[in-house]
PDB file of N, CA and C in Angstrom:
ATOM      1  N   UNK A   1      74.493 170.745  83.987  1.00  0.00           N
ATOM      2  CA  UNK A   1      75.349 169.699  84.464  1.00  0.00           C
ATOM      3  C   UNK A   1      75.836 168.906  83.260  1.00  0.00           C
ATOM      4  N   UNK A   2      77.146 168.961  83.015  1.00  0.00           N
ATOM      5  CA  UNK A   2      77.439 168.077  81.883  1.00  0.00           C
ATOM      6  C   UNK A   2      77.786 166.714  82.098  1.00  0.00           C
ATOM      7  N   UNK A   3      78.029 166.168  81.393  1.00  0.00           N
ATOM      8  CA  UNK A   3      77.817 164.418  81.321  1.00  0.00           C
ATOM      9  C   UNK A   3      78.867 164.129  82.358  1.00  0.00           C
ATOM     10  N   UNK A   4      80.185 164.503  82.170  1.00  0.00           N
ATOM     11  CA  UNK A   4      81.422 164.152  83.266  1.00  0.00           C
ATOM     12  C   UNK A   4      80.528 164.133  84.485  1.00  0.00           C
ATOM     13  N   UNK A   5      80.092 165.179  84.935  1.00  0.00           N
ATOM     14  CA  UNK A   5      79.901 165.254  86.095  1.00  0.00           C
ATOM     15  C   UNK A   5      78.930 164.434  86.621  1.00  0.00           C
ATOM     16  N   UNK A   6      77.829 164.605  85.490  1.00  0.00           N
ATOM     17  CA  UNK A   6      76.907 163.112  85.932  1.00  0.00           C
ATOM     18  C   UNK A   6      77.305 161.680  85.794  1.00  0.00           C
ATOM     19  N   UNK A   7      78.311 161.849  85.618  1.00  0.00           N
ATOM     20  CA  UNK A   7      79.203 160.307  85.857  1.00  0.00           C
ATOM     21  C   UNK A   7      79.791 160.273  86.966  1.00  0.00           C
ATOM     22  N   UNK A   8      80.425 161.042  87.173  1.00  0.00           N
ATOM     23  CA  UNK A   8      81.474 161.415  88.319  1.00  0.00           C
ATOM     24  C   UNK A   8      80.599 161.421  90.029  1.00  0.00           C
ATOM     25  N   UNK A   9      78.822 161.875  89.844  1.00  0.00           N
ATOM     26  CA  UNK A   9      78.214 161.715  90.747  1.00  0.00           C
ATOM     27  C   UNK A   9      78.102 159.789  90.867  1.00  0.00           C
ATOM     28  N   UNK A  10      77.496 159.582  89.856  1.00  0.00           N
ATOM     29  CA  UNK A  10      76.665 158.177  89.913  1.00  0.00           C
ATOM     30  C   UNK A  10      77.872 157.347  89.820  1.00  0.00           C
ATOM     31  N   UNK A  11      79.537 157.615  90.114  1.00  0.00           N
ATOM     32  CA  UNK A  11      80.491 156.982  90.264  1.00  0.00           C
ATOM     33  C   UNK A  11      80.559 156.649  92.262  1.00  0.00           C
ATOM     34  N   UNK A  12      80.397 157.761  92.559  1.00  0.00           N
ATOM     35  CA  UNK A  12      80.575 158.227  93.859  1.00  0.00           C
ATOM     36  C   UNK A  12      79.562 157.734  94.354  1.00  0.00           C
ATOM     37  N   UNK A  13      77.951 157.514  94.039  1.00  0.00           N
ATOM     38  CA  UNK A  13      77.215 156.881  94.625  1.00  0.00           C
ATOM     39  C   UNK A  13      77.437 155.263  94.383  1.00  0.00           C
ATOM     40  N   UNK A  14      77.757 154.787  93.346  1.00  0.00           N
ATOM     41  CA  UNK A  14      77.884 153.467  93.197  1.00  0.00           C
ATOM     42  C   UNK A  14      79.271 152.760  94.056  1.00  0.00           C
ATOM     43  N   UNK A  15      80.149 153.889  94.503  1.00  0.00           N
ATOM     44  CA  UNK A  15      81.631 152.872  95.521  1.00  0.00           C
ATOM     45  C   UNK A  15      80.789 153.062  96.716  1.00  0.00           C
ATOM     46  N   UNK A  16      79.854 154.485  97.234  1.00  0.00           N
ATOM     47  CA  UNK A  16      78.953 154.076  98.331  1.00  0.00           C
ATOM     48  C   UNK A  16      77.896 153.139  98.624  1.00  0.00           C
ATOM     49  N   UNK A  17      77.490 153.276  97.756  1.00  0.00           N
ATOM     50  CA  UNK A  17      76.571 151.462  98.050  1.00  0.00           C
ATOM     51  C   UNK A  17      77.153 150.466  98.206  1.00  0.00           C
ATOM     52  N   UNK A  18      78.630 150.072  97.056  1.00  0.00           N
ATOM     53  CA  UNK A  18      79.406 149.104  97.351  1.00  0.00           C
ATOM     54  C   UNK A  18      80.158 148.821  98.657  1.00  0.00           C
ATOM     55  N   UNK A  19      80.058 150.080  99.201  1.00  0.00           N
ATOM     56  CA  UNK A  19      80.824 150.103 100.718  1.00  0.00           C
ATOM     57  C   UNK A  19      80.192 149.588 101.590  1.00  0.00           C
ATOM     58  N   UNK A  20      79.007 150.255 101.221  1.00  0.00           N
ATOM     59  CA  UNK A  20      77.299 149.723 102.528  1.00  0.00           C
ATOM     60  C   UNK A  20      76.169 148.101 102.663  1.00  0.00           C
ATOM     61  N   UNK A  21      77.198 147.836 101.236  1.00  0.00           N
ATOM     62  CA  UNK A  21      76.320 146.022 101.043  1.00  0.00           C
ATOM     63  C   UNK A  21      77.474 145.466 101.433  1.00  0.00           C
ATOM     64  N   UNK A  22      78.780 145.566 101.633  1.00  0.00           N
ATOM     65  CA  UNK A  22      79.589 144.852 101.835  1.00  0.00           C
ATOM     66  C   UNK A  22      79.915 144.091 103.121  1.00  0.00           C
ATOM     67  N   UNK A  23      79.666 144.643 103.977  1.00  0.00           N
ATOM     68  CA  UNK A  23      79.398 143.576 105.295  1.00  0.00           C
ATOM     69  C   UNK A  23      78.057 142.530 105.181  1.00  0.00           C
ATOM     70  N   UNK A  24      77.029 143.183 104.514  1.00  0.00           N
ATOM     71  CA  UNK A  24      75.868 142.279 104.629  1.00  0.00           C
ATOM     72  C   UNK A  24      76.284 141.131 103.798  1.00  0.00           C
ATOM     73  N   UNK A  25      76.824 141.147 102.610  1.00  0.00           N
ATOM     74  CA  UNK A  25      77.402 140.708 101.697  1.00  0.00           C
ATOM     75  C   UNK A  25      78.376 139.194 102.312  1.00  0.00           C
ATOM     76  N   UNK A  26      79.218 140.098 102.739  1.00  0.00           N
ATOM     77  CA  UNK A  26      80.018 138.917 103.226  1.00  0.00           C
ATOM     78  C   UNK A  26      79.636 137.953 104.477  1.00  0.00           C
ATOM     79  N   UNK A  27      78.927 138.315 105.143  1.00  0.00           N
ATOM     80  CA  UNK A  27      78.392 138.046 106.146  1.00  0.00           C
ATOM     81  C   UNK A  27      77.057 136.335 105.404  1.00  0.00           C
ATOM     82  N   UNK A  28      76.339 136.876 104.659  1.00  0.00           N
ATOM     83  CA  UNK A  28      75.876 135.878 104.059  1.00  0.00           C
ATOM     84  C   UNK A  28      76.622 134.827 103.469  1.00  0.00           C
ATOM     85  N   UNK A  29      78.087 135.136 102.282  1.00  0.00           N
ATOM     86  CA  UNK A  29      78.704 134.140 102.107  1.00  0.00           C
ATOM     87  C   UNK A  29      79.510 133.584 103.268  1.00  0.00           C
ATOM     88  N   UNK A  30      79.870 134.038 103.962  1.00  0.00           N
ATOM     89  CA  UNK A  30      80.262 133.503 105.650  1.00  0.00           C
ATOM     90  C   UNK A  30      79.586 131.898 105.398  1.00  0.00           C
ATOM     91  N   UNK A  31      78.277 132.901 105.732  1.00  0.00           N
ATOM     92  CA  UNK A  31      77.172 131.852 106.509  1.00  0.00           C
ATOM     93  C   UNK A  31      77.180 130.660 105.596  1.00  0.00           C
ATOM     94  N   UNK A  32      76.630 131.067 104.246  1.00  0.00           N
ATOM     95  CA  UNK A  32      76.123 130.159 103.360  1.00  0.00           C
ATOM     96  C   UNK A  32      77.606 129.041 102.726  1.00  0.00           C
ATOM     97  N   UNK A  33      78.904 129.614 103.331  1.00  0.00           N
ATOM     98  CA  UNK A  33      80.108 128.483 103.125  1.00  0.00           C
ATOM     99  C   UNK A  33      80.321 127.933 103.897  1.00  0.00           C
ATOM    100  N   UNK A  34      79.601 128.060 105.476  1.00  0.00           N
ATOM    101  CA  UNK A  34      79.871 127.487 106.578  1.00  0.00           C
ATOM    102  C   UNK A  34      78.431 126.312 106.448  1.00  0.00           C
ATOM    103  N   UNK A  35      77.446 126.645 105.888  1.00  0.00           N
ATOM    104  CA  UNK A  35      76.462 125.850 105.811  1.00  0.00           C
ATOM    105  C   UNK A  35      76.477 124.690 105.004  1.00  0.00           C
ATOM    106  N   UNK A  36      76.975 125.128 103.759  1.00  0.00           N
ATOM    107  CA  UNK A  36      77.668 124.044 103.131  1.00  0.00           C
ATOM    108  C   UNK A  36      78.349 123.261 103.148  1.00  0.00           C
ATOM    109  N   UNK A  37      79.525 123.799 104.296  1.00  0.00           N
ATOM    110  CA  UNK A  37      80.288 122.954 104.215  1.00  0.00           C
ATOM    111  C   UNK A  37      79.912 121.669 105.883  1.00  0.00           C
ATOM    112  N   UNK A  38      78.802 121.840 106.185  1.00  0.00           N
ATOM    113  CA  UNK A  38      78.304 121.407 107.280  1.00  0.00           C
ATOM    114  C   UNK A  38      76.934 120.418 106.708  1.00  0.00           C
ATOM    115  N   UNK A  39      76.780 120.671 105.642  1.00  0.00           N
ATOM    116  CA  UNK A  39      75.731 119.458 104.804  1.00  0.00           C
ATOM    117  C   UNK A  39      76.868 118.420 103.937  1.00  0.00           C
ATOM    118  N   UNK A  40      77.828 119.035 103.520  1.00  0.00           N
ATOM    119  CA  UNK A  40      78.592 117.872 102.721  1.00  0.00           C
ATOM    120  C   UNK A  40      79.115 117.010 103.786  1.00  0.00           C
ATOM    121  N   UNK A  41      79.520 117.737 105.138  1.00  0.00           N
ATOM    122  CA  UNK A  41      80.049 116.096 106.392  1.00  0.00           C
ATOM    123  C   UNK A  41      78.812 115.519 106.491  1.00  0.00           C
ATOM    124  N   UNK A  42      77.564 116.441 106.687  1.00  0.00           N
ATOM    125  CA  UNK A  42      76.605 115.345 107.216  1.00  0.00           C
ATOM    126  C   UNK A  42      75.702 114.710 106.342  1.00  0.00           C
ATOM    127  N   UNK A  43      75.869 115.137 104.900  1.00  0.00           N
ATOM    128  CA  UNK A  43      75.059 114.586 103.632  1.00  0.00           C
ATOM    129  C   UNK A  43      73.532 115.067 103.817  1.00  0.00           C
ATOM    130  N   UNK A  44      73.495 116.100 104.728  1.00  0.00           N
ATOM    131  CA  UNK A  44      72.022 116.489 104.771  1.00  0.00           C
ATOM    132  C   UNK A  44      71.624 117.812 103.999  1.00  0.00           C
ATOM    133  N   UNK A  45      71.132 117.580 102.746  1.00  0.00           N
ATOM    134  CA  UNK A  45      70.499 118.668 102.015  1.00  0.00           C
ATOM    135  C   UNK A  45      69.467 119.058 101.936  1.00  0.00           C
ATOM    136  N   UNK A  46      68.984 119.758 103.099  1.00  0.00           N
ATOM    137  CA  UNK A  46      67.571 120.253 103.184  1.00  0.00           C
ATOM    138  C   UNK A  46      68.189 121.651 102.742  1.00  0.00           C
ATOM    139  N   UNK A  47      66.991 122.123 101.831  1.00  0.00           N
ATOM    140  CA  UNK A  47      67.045 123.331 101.114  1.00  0.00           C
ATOM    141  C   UNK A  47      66.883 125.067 102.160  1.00  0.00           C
ATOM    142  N   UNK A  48      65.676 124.500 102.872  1.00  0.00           N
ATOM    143  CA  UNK A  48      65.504 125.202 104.193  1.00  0.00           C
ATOM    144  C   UNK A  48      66.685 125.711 104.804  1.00  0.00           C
ATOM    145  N   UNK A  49      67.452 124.773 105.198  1.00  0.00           N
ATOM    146  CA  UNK A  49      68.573 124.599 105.742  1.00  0.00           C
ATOM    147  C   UNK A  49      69.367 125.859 105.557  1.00  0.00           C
ATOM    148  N   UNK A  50      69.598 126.200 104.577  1.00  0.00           N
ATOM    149  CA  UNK A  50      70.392 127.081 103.711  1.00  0.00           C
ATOM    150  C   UNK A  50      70.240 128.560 103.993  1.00  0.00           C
ATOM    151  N   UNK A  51      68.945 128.634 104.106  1.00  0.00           N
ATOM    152  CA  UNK A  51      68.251 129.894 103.679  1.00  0.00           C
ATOM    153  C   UNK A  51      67.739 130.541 105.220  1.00  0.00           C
ATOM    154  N   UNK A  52      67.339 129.394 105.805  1.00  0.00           N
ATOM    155  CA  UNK A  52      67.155 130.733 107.390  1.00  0.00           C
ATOM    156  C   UNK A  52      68.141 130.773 107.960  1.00  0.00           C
ATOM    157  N   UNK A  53      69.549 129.930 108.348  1.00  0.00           N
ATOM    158  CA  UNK A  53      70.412 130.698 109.012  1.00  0.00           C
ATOM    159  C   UNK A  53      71.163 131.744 108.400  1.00  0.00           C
ATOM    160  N   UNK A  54      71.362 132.188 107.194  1.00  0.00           N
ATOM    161  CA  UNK A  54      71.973 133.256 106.463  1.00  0.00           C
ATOM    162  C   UNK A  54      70.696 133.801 106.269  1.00  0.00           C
ATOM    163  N   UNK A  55      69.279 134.476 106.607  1.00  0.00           N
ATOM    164  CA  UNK A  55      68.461 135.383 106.666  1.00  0.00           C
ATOM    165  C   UNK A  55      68.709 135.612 108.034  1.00  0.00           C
ATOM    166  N   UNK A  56      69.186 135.083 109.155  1.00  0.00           N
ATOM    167  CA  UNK A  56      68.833 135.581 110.494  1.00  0.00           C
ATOM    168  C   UNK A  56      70.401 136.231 110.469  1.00  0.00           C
ATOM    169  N   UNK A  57      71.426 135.336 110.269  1.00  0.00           N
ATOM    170  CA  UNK A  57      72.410 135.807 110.166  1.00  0.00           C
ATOM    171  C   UNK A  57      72.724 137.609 109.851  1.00  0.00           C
ATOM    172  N   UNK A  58      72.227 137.790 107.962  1.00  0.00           N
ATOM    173  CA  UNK A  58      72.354 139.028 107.750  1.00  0.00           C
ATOM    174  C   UNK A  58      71.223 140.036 108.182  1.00  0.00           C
ATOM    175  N   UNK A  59      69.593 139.257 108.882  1.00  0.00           N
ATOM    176  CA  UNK A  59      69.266 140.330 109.629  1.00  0.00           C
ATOM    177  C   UNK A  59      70.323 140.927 110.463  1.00  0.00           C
ATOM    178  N   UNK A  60      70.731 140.148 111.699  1.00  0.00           N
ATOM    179  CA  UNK A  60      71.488 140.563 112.852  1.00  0.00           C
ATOM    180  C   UNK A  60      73.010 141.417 112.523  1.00  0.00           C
ATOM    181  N   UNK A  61      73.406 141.410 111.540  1.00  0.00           N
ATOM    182  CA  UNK A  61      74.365 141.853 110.677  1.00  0.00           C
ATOM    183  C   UNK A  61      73.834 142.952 110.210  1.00  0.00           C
ATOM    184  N   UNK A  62      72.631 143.512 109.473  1.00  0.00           N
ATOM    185  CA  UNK A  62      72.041 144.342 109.055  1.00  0.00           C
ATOM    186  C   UNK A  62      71.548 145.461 110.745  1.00  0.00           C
ATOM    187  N   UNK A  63      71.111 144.701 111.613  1.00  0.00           N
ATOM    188  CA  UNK A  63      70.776 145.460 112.496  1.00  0.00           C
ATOM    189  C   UNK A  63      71.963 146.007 113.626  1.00  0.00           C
ATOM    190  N   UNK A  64      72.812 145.826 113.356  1.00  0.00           N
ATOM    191  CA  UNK A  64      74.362 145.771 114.211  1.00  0.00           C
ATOM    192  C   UNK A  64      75.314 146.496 113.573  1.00  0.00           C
ATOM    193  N   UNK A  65      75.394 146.860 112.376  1.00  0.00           N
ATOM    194  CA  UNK A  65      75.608 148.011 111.647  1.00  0.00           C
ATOM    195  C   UNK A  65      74.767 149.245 111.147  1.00  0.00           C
ATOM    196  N   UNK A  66      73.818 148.995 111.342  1.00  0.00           N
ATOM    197  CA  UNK A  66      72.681 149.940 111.219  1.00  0.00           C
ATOM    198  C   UNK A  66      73.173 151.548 111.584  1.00  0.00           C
ATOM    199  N   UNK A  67      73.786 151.612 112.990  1.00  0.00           N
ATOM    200  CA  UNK A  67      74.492 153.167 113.210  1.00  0.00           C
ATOM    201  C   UNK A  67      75.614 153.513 112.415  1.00  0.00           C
ATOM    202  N   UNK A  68      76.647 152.919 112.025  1.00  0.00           N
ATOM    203  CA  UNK A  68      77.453 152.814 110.951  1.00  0.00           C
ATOM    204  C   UNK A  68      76.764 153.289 109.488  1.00  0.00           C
ATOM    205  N   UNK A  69      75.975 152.516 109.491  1.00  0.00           N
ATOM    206  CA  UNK A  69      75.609 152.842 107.800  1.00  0.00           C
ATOM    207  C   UNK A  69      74.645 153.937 107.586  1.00  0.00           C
ATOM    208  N   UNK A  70      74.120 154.280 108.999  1.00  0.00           N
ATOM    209  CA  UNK A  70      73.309 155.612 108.733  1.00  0.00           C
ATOM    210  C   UNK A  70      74.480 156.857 108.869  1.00  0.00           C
ATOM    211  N   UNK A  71      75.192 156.933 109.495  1.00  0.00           N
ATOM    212  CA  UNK A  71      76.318 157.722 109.736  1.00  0.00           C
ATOM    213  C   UNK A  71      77.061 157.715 108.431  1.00  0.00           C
ATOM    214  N   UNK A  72      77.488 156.571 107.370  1.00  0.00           N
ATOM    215  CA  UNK A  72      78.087 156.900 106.162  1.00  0.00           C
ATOM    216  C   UNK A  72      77.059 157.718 105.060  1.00  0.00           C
ATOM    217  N   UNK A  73      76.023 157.147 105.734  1.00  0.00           N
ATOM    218  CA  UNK A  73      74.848 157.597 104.628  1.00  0.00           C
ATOM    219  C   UNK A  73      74.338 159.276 104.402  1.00  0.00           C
ATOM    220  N   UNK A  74      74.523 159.683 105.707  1.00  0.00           N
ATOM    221  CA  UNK A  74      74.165 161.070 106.294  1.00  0.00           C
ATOM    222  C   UNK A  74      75.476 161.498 105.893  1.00  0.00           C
ATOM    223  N   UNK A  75      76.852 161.479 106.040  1.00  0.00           N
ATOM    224  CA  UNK A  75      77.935 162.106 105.856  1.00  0.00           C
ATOM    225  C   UNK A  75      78.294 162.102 104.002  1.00  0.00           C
ATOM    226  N   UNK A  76      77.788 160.874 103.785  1.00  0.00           N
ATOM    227  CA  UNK A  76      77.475 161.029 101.687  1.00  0.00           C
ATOM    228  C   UNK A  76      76.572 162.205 101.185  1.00  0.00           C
ATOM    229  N   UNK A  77      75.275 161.976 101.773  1.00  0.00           N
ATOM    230  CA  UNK A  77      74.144 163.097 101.710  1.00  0.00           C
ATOM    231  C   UNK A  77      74.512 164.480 102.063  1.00  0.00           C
ATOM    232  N   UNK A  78      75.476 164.647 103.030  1.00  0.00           N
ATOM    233  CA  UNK A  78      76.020 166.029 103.487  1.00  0.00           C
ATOM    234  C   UNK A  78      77.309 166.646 102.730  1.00  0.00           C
ATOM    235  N   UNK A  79      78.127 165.760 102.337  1.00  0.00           N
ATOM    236  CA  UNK A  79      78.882 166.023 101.147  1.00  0.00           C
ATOM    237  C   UNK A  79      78.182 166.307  99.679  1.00  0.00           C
ATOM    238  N   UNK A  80      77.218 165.465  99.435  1.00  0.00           N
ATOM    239  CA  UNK A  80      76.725 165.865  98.004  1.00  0.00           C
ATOM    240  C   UNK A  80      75.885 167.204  97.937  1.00  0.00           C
ATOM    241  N   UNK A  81      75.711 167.410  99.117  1.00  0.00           N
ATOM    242  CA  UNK A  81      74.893 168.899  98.768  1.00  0.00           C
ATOM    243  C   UNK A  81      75.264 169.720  99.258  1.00  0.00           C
ATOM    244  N   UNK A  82      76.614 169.873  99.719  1.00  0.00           N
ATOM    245  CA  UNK A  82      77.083 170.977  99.899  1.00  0.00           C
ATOM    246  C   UNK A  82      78.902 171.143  98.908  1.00  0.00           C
ATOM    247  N   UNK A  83      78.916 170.223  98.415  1.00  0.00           N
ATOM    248  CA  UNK A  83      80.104 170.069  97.066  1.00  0.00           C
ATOM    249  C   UNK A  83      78.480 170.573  95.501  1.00  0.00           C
ATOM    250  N   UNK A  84      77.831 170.361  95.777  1.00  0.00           N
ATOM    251  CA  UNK A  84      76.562 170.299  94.328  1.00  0.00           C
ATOM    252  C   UNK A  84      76.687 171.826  93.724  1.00  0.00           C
ATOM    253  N   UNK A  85      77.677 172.578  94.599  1.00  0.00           N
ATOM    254  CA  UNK A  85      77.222 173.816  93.199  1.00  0.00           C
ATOM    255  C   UNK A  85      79.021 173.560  92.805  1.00  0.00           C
ATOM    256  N   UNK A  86      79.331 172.587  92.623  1.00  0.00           N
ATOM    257  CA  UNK A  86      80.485 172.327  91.768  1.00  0.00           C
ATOM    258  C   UNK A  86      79.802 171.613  90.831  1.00  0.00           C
ATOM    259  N   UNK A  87      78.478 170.975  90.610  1.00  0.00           N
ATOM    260  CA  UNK A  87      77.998 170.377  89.547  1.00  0.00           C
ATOM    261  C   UNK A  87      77.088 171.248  88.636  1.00  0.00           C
ATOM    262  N   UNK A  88      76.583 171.798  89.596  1.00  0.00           N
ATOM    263  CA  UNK A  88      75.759 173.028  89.075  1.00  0.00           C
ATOM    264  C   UNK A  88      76.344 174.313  87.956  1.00  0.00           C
ATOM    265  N   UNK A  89      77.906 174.309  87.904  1.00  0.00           N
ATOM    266  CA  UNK A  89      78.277 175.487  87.446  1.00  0.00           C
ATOM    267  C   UNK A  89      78.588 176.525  87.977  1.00  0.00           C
TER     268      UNK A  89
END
């Protein structure tokens, strides 16, 4: 396997991960700009505050895409090993 190609894999895995954090992703800054901006009207900065509604948030976000992201995940995994004897030579 020459170097291109081991780039060209760990290219293809790195836009798939970027694809698969990206709802969880945004989903937290959602939360955590809506939280903020709900302590600066009320001047209440509890630290707490912050941190469990954007953990329950991107659980429920995490568990609500869950068939989605196993389905991209399985269809990545099924492409890479059956394209792999183009890496192989």
């Amino acid at each position: 396997m020459s170097p291109d190609q081991t780039v060209e894999i760990m290219r293809r895995l790195l836009i798939e991960a970027m694809i698969l954090s990206a709802p969880l992703l945004i989903a937290a800054c959602l939360v955590s700009l809506l939280v903020s901006l709900l302590q600066t009207l009320t001047s209440v900065q509890e630290q707490t505050l912050t941190a469990v509604p954007r953990l329950v948030v991107v659980f429920l976000v995490a568990m609500a895409s869950m068939p989605w992201t196993v389905h991209r995940l399985v269809g990545f995994t099924f492409r890479m090993f059956t394209n792999f004897h183009r890496y192989l030579g």
